[in-house]
Protein backbone atom coordinates (compact mmCIF):
# COMPACT_ATOMS: atom_id res chain seq x y z
CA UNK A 1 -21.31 4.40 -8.85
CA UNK A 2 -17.99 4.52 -10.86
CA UNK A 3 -16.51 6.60 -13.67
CA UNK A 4 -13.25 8.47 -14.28
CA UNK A 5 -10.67 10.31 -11.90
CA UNK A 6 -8.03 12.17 -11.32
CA UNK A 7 -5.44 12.27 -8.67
CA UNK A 8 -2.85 14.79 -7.62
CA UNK A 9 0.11 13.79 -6.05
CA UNK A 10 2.24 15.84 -4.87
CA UNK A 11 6.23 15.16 -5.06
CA UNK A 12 8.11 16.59 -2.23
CA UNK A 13 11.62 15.96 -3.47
CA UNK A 14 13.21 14.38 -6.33
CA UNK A 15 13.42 10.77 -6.20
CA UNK A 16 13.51 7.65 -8.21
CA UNK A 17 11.66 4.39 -7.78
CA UNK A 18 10.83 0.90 -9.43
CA UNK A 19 7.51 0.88 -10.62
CA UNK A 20 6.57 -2.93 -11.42
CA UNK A 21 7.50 -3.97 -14.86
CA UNK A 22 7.93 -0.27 -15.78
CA UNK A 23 11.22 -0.64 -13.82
CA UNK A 24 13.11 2.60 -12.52
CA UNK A 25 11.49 5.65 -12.97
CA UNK A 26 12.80 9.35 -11.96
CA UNK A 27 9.92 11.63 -10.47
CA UNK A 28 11.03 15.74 -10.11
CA UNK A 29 9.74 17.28 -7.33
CA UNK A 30 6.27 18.40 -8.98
CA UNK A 31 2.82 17.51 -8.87
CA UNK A 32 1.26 14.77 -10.83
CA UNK A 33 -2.11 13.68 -12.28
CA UNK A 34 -2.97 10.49 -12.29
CA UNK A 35 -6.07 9.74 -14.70
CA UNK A 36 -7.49 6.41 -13.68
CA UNK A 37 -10.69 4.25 -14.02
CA UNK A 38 -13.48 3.02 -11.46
CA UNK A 39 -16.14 1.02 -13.02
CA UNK A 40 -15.02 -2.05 -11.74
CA UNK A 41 -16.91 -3.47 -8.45
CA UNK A 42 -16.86 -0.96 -5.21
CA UNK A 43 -16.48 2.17 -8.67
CA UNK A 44 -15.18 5.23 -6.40
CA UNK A 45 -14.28 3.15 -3.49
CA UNK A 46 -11.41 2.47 -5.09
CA UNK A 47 -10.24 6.51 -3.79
CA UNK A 48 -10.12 4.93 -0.74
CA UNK A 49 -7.77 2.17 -1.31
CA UNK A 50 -5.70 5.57 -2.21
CA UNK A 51 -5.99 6.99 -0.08
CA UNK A 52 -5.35 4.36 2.55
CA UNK A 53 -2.01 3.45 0.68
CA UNK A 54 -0.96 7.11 0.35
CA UNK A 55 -1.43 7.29 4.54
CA UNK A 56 0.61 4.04 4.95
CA UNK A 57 -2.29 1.60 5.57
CA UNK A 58 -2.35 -0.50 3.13
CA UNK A 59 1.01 -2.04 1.37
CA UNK A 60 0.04 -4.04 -1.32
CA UNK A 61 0.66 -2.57 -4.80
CA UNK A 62 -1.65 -3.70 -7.62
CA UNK A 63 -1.45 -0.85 -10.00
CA UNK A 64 1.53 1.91 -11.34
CA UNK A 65 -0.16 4.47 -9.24
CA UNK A 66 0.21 2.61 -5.82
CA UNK A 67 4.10 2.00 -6.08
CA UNK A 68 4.35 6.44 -6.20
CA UNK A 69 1.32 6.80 -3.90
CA UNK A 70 2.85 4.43 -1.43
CA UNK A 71 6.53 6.37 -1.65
CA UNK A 72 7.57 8.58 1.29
CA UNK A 73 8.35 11.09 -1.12
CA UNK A 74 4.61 11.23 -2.51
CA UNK A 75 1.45 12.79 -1.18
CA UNK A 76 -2.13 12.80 -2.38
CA UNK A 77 -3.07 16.03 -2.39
CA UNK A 78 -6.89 15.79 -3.85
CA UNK A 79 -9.13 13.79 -6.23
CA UNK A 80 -11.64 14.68 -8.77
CA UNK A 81 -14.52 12.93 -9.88
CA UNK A 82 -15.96 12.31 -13.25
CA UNK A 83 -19.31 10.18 -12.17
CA UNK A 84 -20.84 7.96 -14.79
CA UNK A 85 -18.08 9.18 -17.35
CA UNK A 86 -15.37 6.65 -19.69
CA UNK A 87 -12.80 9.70 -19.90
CA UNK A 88 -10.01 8.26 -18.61
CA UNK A 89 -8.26 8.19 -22.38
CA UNK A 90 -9.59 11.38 -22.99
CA UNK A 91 -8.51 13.10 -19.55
CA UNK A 92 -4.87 11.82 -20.31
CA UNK A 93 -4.55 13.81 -23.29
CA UNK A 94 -6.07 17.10 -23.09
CA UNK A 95 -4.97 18.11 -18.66
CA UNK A 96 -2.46 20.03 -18.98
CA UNK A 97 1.49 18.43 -18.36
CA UNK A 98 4.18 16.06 -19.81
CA UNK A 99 3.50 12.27 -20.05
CA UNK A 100 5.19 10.29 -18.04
CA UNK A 101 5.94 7.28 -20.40
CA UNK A 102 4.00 3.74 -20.21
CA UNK A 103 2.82 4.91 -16.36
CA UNK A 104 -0.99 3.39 -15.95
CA UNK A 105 -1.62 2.76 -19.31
CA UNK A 106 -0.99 -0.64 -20.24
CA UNK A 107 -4.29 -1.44 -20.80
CA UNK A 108 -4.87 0.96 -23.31
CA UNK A 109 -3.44 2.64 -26.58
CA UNK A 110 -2.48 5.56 -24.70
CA UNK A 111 0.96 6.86 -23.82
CA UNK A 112 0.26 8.07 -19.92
CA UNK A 113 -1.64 8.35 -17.46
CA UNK A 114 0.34 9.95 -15.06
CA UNK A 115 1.59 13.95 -16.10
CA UNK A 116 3.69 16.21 -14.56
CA UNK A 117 1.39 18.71 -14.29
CA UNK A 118 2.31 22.65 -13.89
CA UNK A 119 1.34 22.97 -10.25
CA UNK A 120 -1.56 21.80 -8.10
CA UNK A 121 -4.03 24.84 -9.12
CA UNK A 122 -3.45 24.76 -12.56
CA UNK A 123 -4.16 20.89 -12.63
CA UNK A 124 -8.16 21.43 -10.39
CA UNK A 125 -8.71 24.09 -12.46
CA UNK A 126 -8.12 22.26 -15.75
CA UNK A 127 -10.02 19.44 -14.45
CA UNK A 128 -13.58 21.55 -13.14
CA UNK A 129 -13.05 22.94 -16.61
CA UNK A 130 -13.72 19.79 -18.13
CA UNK A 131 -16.61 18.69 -15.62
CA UNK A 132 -14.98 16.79 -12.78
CA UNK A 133 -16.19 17.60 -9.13
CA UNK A 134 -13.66 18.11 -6.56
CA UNK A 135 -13.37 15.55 -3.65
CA UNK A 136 -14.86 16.96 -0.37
CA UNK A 137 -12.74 14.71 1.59
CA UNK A 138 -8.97 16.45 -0.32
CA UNK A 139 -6.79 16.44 2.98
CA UNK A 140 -5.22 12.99 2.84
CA UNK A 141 -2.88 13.52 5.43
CA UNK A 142 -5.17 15.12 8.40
CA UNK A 143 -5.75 13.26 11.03
């Protein structure tokens, strides 16, 4: 099954990295939503190639997302699910934070997919507002 998410990611200090052709990019210590797609093949498996990069298991970096997921600085702090749903455009737009410019949306007219959101709580609540289901499976870093 595939559809739309949403991941927060958790900055833990200010920092600055190259993100593929985007080049440098700043990052505040915040938390960020990142609004991506899974209808391709394996749909929501691709939370666990996430996951597994945000946990330092996997190194390869495909996508905007994996170069912050895979920093030191960076945690993923929980996913939401939007089964069966195209809202990744949409979900950009209307969560609540400040674009970060260009980030995951070269594929699209958009100008984001990645916001600095106003905190963690504010973000899942904005996000079961619009219909997305909370990952059981939030706690990245347990072991």
């Amino acid at each position: 099954m595939g559809g739309t998410y949403v991941l927060a990611i958790d900055v833990e200090a200010p920092t600055s990295l190259t993100v593929g052709a985007l080049g440098e990019l700043a990052f505040e210590e915040e938390t960020y939503a990142y609004i991506g797609s899974a209808f391709g093949p394996g749909g929501f498996a691709r939370l666990d190639r996430h996951r597994e990069l945000a946990r330092g298991e996997r190194d390869v970096r495909h996508w905007h997302v994996d170069y912050l997921l895979g920093h030191e600085a960076a945690s993923l702090e929980a996913a939401v699910r939007f089964p069966d749903a195209d809202r990744e455009c949409e979900l950009a737009g209307t969560l609540p934070g400040e674009a970060v410019p260009g980030f995951g949306s070269s594929d699209c007219d958009c100008g984001s997919h990645l916001l600095e959101t106003p905190g963690l709580e504010a973000l899942l609540e904005a996000a079961a507002d619009a219909g997305g289901v909370l990952e059981a499976d939030t706690e990245v870093g347990a072991d």
